[in-house]
Structures are given as C-alpha cells and as structure tokens.
PDB file of N, CA and C in Angstrom:
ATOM      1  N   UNK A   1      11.750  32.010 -39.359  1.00  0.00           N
ATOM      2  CA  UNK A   1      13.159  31.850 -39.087  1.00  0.00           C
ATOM      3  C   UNK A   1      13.354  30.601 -38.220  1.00  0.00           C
ATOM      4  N   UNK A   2      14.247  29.865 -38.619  1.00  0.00           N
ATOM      5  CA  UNK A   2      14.445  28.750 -37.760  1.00  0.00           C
ATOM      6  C   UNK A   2      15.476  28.790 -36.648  1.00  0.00           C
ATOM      7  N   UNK A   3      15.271  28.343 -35.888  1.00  0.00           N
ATOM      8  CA  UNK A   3      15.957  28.149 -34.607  1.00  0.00           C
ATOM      9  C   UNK A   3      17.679  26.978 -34.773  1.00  0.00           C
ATOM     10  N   UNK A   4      18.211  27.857 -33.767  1.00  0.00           N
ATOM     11  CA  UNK A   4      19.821  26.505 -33.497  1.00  0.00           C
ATOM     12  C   UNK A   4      19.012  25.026 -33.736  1.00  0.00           C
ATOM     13  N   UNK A   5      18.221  24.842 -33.101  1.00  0.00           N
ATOM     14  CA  UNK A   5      17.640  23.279 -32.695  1.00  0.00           C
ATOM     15  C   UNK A   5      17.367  22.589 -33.743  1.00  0.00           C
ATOM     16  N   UNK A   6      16.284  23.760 -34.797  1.00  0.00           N
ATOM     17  CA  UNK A   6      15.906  23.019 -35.883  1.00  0.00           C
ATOM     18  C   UNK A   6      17.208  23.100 -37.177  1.00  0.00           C
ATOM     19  N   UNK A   7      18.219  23.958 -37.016  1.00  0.00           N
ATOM     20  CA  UNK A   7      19.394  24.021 -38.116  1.00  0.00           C
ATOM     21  C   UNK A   7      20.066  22.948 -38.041  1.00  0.00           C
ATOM     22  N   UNK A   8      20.187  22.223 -36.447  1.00  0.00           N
ATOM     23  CA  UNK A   8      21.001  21.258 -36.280  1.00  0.00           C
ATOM     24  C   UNK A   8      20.481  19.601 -36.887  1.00  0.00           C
ATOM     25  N   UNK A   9      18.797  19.793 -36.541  1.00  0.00           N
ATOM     26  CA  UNK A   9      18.194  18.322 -36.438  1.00  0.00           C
ATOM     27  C   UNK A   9      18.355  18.615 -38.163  1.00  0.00           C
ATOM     28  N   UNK A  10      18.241  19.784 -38.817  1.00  0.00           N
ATOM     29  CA  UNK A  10      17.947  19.768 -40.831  1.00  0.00           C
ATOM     30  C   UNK A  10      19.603  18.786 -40.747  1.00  0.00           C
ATOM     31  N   UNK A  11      20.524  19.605 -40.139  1.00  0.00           N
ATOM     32  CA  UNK A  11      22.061  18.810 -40.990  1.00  0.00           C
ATOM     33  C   UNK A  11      22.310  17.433 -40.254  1.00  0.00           C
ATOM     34  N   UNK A  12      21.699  17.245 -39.533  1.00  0.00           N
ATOM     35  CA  UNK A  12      22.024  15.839 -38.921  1.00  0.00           C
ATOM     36  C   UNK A  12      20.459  15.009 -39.601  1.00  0.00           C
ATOM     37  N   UNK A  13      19.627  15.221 -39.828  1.00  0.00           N
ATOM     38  CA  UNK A  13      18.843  14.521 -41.011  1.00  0.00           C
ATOM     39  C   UNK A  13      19.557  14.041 -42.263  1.00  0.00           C
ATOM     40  N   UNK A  14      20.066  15.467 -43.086  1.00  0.00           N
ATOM     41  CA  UNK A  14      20.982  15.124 -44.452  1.00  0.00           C
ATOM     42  C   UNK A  14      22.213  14.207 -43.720  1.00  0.00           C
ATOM     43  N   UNK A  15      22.980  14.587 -42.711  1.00  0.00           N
ATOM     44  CA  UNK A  15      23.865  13.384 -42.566  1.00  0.00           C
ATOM     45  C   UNK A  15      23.698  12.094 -42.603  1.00  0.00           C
ATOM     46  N   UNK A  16      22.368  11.662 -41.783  1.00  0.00           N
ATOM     47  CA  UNK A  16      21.679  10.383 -41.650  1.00  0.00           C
ATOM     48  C   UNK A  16      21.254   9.789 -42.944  1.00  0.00           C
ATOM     49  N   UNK A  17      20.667  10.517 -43.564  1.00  0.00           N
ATOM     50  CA  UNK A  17      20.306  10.732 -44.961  1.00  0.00           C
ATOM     51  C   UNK A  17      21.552  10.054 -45.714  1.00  0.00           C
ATOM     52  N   UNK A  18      22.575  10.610 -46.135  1.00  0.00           N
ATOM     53  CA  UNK A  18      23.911   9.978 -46.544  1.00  0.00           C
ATOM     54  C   UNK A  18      24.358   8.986 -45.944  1.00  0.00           C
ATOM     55  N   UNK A  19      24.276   8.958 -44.759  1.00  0.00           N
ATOM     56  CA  UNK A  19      25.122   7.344 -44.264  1.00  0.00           C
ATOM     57  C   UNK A  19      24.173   6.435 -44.596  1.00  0.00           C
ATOM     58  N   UNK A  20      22.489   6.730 -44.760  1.00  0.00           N
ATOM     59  CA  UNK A  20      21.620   5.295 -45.400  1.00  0.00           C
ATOM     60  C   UNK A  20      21.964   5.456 -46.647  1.00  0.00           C
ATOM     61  N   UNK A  21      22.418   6.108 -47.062  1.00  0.00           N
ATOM     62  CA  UNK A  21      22.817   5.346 -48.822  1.00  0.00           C
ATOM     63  C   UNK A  21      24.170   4.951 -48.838  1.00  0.00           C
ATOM     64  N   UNK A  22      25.031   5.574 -47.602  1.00  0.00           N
ATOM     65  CA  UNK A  22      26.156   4.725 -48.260  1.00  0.00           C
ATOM     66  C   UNK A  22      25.222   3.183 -47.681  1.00  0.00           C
ATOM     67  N   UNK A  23      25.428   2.604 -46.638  1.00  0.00           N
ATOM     68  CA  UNK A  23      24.956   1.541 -45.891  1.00  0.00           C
ATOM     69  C   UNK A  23      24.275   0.596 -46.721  1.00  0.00           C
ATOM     70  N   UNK A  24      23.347   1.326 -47.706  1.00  0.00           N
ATOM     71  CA  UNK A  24      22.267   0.460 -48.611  1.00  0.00           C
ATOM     72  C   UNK A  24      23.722   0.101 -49.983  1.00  0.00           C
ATOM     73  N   UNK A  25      24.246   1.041 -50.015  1.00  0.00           N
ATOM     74  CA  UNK A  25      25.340   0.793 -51.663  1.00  0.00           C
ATOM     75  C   UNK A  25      26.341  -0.039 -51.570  1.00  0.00           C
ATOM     76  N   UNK A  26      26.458  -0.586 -50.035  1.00  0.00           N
ATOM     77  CA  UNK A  26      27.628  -1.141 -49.194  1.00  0.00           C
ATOM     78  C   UNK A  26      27.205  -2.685 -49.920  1.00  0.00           C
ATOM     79  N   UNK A  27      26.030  -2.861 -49.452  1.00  0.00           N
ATOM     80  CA  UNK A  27      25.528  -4.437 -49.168  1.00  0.00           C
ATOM     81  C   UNK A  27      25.895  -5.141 -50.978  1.00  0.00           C
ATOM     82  N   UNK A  28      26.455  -6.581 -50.331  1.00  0.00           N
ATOM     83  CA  UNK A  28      27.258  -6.754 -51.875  1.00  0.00           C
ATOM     84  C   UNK A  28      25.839  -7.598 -52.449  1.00  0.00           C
ATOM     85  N   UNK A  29      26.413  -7.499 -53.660  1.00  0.00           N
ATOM     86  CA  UNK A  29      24.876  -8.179 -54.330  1.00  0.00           C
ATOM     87  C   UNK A  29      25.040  -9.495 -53.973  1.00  0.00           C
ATOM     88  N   UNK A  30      24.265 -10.265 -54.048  1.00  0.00           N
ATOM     89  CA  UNK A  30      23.324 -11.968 -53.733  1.00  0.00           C
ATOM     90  C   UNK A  30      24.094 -12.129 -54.732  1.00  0.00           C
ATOM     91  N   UNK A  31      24.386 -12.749 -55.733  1.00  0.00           N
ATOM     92  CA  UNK A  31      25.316 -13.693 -56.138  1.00  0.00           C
ATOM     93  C   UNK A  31      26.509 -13.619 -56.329  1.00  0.00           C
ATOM     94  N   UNK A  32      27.103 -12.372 -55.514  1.00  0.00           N
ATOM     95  CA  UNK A  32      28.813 -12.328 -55.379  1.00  0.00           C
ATOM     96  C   UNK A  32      29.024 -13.335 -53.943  1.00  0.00           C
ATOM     97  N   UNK A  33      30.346 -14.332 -54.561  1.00  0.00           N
ATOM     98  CA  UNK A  33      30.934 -14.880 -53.157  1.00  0.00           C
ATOM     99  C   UNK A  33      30.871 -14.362 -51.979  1.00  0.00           C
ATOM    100  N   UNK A  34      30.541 -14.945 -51.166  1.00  0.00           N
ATOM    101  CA  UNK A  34      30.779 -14.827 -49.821  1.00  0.00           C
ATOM    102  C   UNK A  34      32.212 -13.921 -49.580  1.00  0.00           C
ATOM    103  N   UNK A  35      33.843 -15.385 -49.851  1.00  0.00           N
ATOM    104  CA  UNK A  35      34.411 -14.435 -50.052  1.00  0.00           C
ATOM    105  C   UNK A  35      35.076 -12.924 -50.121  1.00  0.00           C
ATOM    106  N   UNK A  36      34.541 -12.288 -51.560  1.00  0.00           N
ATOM    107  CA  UNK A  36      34.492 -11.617 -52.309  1.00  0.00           C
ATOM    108  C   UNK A  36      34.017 -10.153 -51.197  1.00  0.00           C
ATOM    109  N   UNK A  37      33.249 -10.206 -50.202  1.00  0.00           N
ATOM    110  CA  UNK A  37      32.007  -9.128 -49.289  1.00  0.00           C
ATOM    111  C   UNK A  37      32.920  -8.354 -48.763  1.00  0.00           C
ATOM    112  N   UNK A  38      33.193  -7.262 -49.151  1.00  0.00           N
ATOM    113  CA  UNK A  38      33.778  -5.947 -48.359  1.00  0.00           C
ATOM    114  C   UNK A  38      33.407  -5.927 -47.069  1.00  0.00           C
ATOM    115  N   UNK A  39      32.019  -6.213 -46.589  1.00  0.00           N
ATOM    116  CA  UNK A  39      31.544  -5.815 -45.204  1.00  0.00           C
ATOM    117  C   UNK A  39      31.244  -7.002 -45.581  1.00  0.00           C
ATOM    118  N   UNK A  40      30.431  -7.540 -43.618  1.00  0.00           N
ATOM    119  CA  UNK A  40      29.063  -8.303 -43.547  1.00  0.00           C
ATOM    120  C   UNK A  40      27.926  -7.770 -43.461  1.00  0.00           C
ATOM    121  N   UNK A  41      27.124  -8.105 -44.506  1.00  0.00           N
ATOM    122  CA  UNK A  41      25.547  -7.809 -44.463  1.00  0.00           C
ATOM    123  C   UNK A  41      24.975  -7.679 -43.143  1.00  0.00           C
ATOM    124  N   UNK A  42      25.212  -8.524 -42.297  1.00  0.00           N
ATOM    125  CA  UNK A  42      24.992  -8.643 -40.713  1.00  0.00           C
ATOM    126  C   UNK A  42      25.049  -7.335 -40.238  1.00  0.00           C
ATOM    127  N   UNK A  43      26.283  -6.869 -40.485  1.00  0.00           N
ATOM    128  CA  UNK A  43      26.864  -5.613 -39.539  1.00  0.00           C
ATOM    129  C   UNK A  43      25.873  -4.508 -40.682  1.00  0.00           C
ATOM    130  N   UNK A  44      25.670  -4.516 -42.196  1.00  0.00           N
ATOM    131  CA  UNK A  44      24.584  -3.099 -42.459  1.00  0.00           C
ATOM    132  C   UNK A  44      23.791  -3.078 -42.331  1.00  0.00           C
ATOM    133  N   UNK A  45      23.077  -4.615 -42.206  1.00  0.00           N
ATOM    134  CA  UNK A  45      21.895  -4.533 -41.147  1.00  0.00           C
ATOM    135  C   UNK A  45      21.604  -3.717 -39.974  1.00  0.00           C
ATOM    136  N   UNK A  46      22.784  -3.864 -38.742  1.00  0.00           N
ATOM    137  CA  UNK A  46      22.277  -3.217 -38.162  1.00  0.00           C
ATOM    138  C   UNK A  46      22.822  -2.007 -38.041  1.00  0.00           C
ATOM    139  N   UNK A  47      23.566  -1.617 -38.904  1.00  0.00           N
ATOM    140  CA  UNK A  47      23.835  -0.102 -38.879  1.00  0.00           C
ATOM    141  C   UNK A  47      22.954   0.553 -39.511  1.00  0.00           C
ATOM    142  N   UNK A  48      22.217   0.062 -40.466  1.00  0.00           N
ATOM    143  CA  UNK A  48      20.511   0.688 -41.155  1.00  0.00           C
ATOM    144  C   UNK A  48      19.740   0.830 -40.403  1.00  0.00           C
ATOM    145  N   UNK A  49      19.620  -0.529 -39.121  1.00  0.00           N
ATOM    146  CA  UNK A  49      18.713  -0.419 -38.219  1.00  0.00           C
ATOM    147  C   UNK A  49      18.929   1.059 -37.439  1.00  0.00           C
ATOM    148  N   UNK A  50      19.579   1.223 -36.729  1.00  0.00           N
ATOM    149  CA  UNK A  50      20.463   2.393 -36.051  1.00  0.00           C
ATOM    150  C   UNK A  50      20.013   3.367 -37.048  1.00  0.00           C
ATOM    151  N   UNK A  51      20.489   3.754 -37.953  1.00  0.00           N
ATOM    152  CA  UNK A  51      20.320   4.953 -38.647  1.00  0.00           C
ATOM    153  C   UNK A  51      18.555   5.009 -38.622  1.00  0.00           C
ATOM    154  N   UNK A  52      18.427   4.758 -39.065  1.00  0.00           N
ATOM    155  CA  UNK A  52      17.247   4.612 -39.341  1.00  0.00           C
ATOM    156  C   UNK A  52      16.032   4.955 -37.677  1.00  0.00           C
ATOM    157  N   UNK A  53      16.370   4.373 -36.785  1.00  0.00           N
ATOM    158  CA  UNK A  53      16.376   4.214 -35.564  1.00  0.00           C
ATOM    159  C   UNK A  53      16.271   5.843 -35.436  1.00  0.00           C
ATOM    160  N   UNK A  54      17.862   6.833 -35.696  1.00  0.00           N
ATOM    161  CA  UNK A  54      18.223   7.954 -35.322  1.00  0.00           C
ATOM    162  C   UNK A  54      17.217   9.005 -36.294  1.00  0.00           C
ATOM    163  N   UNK A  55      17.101   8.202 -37.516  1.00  0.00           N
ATOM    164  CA  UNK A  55      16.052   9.361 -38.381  1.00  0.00           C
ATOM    165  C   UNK A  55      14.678   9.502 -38.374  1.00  0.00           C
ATOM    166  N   UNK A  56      14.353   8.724 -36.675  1.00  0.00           N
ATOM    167  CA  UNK A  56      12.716   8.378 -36.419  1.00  0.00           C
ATOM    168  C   UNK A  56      12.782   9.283 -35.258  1.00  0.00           C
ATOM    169  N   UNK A  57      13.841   9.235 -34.259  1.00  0.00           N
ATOM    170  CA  UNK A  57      14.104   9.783 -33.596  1.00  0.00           C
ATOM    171  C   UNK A  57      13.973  11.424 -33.546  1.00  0.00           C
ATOM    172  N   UNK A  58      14.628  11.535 -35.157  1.00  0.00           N
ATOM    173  CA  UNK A  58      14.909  13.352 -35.432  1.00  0.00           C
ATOM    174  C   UNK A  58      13.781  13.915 -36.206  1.00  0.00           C
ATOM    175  N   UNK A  59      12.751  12.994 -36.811  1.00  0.00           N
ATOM    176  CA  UNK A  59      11.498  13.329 -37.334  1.00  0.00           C
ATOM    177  C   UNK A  59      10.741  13.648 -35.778  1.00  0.00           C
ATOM    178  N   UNK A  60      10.523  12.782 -34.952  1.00  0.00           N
ATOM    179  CA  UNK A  60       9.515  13.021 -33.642  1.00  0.00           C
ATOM    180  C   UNK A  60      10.010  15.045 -33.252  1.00  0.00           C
ATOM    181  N   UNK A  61      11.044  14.911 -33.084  1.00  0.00           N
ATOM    182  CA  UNK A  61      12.094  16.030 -32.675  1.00  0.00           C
ATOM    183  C   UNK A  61      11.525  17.212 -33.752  1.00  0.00           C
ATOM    184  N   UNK A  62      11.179  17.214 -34.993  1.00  0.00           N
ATOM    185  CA  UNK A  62      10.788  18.056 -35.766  1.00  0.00           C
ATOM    186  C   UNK A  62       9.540  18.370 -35.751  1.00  0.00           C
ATOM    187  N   UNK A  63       8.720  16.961 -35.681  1.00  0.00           N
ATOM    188  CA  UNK A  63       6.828  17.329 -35.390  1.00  0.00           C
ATOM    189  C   UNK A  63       6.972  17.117 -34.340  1.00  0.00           C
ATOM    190  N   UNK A  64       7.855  17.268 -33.409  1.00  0.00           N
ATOM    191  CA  UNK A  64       7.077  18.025 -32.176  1.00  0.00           C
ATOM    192  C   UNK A  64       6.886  17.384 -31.050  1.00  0.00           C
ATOM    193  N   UNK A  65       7.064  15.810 -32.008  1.00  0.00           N
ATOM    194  CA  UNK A  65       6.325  14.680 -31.021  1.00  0.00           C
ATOM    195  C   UNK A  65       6.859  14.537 -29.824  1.00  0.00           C
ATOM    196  N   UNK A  66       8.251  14.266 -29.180  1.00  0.00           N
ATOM    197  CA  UNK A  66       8.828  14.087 -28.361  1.00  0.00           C
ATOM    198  C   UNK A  66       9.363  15.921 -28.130  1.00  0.00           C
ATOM    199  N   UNK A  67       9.736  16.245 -26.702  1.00  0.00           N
ATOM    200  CA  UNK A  67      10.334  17.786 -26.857  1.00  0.00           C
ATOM    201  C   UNK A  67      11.907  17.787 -26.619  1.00  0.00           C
ATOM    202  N   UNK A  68      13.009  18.483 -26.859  1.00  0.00           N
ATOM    203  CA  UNK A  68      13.757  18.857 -26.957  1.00  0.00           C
ATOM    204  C   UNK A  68      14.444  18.543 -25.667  1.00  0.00           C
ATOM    205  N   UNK A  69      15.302  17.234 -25.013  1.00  0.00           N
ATOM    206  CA  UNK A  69      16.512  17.396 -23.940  1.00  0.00           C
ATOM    207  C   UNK A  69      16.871  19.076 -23.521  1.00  0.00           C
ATOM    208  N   UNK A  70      16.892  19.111 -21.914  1.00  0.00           N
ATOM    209  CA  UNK A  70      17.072  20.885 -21.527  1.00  0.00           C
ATOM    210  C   UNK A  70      18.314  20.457 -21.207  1.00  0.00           C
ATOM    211  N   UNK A  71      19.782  21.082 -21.512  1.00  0.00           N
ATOM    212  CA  UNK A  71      20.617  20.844 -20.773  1.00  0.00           C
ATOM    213  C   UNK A  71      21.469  21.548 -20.267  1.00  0.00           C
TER     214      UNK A  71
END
C-alpha cells in the first residue's frame, strides 16, 4: 500500500511528465521564421531545464535517495 507521500510524488511525476511534452511540442521547428515562433526556444529551454531539474528531484524522493522535508 502506498503512502500520501508516494501518491503525491506518482501525480506530480505524471504532471511533470505532461508539461515535458507540452515544452518539447512547443519548440517551433528550425526552418520556420523567426517571426512566425509562438514562444522563444530560449525560454523552453529553460523551462525543460526546470522540469526536468523537478523530475530528478522526485525520482531521488522515490529511491530513497534524498529523505522526505518534516514539516
């Protein structure tokens, strides 16, 4: 049976999970105008970084590696 801790880090994984694909589906392809760019590549850069950042974070949190904030 899993615990509050681990129900929370599973749905905030799948969340993280979804915001790297939107983030990756965002980035406009290499030979559309400049122009043309819904976002800047710049900025999903580092919002991938970040996510990504947070889903290294919530893996340690699952194996164990780092322990659980008491608060």
């Amino acid at each position: 049976m899993s615990t509050p801790d681990e129900e929370f880090l599973d749905e905030l994984e799948v969340e993280v999970d979804v915001e790297l694909t939107a983030e990756e589906s965002a980035r406009p392809p290499a030979d559309e105008p400049v122009g043309s760019w819904q976002f800047d590549p710049t900025d999903i850069d580092r919002e991938e970084a970040s996510l990504r950042s947070l889903r290294g974070a919530i893996e340690a949190l699952e194996g164990g590696g780092i322990p659980p904030a008491r608060g």
